[in-house]
C-alpha atoms as a PDB file:
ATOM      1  CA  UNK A   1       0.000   0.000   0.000  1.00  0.00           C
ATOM      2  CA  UNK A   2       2.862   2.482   1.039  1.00  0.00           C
ATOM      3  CA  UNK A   3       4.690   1.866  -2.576  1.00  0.00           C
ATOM      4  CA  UNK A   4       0.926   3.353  -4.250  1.00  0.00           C
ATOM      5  CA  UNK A   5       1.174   5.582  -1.637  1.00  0.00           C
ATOM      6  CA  UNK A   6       4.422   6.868  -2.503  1.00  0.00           C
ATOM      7  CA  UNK A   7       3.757   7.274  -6.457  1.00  0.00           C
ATOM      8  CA  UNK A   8       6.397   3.961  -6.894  1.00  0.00           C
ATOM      9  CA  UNK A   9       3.892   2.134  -8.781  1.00  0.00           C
ATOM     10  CA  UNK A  10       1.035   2.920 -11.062  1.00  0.00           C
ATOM     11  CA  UNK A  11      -2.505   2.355  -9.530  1.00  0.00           C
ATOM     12  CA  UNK A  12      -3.123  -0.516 -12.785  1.00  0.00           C
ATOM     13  CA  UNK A  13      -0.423  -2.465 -11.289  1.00  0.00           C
ATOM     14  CA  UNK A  14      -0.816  -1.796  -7.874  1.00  0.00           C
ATOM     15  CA  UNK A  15      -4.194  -3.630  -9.116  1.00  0.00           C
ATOM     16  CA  UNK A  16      -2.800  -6.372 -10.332  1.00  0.00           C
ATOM     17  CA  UNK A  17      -0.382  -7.105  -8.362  1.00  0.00           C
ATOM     18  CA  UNK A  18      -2.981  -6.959  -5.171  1.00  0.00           C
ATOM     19  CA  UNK A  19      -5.200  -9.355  -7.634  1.00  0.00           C
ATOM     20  CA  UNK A  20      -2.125 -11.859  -8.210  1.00  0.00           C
ATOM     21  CA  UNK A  21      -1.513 -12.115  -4.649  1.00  0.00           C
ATOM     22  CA  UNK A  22      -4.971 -12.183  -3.125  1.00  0.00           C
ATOM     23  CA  UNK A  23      -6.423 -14.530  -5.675  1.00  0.00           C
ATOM     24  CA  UNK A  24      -3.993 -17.188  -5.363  1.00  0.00           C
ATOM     25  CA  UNK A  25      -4.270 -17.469  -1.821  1.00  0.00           C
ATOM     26  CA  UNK A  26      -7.906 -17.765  -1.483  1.00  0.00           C
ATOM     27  CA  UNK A  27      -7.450 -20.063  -4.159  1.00  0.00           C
ATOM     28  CA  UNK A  28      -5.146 -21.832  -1.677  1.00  0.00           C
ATOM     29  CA  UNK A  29      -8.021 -21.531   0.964  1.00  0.00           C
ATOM     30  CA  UNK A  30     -10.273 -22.802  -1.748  1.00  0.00           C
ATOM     31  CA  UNK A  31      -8.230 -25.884  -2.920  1.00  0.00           C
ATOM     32  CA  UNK A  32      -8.429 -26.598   0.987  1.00  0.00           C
ATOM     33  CA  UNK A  33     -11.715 -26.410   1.728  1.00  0.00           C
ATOM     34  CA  UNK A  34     -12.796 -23.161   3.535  1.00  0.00           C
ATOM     35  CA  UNK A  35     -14.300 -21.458   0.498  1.00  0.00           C
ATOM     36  CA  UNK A  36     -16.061 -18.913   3.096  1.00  0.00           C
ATOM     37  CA  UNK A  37     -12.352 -18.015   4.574  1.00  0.00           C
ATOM     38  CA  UNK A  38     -10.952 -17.955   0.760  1.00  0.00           C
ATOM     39  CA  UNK A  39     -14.194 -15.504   0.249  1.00  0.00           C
ATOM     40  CA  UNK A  40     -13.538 -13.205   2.611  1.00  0.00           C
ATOM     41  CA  UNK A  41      -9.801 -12.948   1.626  1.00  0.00           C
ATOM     42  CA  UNK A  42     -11.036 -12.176  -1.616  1.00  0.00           C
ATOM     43  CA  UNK A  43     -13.558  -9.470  -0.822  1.00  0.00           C
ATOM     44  CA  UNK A  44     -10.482  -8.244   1.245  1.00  0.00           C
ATOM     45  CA  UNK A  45      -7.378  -7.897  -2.097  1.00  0.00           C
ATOM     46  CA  UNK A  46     -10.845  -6.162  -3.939  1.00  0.00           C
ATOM     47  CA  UNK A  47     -11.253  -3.380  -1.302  1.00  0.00           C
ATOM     48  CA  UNK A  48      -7.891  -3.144  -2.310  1.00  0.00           C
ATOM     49  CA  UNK A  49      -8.166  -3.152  -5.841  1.00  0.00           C
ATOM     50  CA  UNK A  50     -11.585  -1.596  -6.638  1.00  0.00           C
ATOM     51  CA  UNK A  51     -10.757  -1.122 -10.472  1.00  0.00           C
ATOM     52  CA  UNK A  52     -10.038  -5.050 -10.354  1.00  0.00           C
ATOM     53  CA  UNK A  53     -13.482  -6.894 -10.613  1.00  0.00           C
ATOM     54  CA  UNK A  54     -11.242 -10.341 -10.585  1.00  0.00           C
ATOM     55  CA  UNK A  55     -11.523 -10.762  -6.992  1.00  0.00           C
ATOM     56  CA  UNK A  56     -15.051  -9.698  -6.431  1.00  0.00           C
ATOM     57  CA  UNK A  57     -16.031 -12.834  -9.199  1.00  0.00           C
ATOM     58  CA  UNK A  58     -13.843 -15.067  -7.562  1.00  0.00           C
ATOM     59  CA  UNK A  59     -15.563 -14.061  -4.222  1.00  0.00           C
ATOM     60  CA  UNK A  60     -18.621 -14.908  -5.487  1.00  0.00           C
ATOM     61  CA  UNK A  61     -17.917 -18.242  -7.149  1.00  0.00           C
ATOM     62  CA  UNK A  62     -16.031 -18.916  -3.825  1.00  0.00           C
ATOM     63  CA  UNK A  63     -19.232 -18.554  -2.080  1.00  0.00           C
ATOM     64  CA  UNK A  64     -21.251 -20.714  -4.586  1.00  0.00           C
ATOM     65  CA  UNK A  65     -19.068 -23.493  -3.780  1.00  0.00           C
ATOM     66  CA  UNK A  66     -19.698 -23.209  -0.443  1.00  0.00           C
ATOM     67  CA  UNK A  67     -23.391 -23.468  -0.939  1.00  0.00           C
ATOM     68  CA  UNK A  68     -22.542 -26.604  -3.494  1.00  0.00           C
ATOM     69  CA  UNK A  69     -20.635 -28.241  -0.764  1.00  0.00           C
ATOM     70  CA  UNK A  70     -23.506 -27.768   1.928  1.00  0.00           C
ATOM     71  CA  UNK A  71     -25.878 -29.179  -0.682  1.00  0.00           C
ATOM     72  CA  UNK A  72     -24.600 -31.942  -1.144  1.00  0.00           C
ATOM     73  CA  UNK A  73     -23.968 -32.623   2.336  1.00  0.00           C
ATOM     74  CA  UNK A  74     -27.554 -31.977   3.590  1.00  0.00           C
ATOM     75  CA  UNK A  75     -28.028 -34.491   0.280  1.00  0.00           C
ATOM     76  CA  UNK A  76     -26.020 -37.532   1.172  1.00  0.00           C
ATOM     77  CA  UNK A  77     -27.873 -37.284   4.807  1.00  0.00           C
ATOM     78  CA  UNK A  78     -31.231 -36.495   3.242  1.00  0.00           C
ATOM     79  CA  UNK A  79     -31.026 -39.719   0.734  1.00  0.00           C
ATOM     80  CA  UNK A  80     -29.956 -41.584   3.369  1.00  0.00           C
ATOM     81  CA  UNK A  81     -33.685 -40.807   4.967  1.00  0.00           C
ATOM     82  CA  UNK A  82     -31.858 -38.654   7.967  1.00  0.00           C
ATOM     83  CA  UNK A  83     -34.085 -36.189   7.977  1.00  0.00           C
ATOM     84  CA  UNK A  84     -33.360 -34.711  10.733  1.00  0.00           C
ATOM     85  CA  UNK A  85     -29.024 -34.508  10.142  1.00  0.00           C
ATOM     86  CA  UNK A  86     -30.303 -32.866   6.604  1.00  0.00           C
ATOM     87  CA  UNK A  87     -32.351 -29.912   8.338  1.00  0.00           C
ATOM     88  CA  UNK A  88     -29.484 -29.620  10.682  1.00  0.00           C
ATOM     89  CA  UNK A  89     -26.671 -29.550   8.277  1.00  0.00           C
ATOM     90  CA  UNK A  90     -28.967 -26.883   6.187  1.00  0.00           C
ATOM     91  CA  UNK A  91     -29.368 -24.640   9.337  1.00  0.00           C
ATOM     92  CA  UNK A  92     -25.516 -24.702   9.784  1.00  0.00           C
ATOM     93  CA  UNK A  93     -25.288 -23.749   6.240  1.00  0.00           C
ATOM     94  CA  UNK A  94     -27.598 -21.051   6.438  1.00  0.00           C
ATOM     95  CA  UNK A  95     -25.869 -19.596   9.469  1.00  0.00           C
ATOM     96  CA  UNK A  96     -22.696 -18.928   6.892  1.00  0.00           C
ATOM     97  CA  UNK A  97     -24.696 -17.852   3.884  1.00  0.00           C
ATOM     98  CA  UNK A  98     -28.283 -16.676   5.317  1.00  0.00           C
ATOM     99  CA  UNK A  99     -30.701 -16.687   2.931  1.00  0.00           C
ATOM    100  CA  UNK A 100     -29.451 -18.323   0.307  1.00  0.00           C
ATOM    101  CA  UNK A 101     -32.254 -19.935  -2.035  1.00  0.00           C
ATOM    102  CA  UNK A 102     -31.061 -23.503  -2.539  1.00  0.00           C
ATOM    103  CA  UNK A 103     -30.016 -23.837   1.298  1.00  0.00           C
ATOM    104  CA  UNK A 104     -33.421 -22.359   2.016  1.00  0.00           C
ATOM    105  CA  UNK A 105     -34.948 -25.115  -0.264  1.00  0.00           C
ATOM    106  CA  UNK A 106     -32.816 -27.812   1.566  1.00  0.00           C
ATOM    107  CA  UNK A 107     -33.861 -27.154   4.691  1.00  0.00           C
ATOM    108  CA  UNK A 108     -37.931 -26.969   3.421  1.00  0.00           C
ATOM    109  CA  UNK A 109     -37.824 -30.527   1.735  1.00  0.00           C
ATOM    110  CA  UNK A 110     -36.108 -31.389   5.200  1.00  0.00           C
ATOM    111  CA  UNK A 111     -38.750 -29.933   7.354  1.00  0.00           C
ATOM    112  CA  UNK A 112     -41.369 -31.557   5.131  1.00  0.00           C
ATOM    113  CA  UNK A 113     -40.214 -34.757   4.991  1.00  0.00           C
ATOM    114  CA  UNK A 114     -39.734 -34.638   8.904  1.00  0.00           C
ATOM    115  CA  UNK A 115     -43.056 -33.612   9.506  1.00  0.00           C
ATOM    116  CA  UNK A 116     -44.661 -36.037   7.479  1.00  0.00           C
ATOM    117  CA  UNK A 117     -42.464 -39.267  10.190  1.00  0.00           C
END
């Protein structure tokens, strides 16, 4: 930041540089597993970089695979008829990424099948 700052570099590659470097570690957060974690980082590097929109897509995908993760957890325990584990693991999810229309759906087709036992 102090190199900007300072007139040392230009603001486009200030940009990318802050894209290069954010981007592949919440890739590396990614590749690991805590999409929400490599999200954040990469809502963080585009604060950073406004005039990049890189990081701002790659927080959003980040995110969506988050919610495709959580789906198909509350599926394997919903297909497996526990009803219950599904609504819980879609009420985890939600607590992460509230509002979110598929885990919203998960946990209804939970709730429904549990109140029909």
């Amino acid at each position: 930041d102090g190199l900007m700052a300072a007139g040392s570099v230009a603001p486009g590659r200030y940009a990318q540089a802050i894209a290069a470097i954010y981007g592949r570690e919440a890739a590396r957060l990614g590749a690991a597993g805590d999409w929400l974690a490599a999200a954040a980082l990469a809502e963080e590097g585009a604060a950073k970089a406004p005039g990049d929109g890189s990081l701002s897509r790659a927080a959003a995908s980040m995110r969506r695979n988050f919610v495709i993760v959580s789906h198909n957890a509350f599926a394997a325990l919903y297909n497996a008829g526990d009803y219950a584990g599904a609504r819980a693991a879609a009420e985890a999810a939600l607590e992460s990424a509230p509002g979110d229309a598929t885990l919203l759906r998960d946990l209804e087709a939970a709730a429904a099948k549990a109140a029909r036992r």
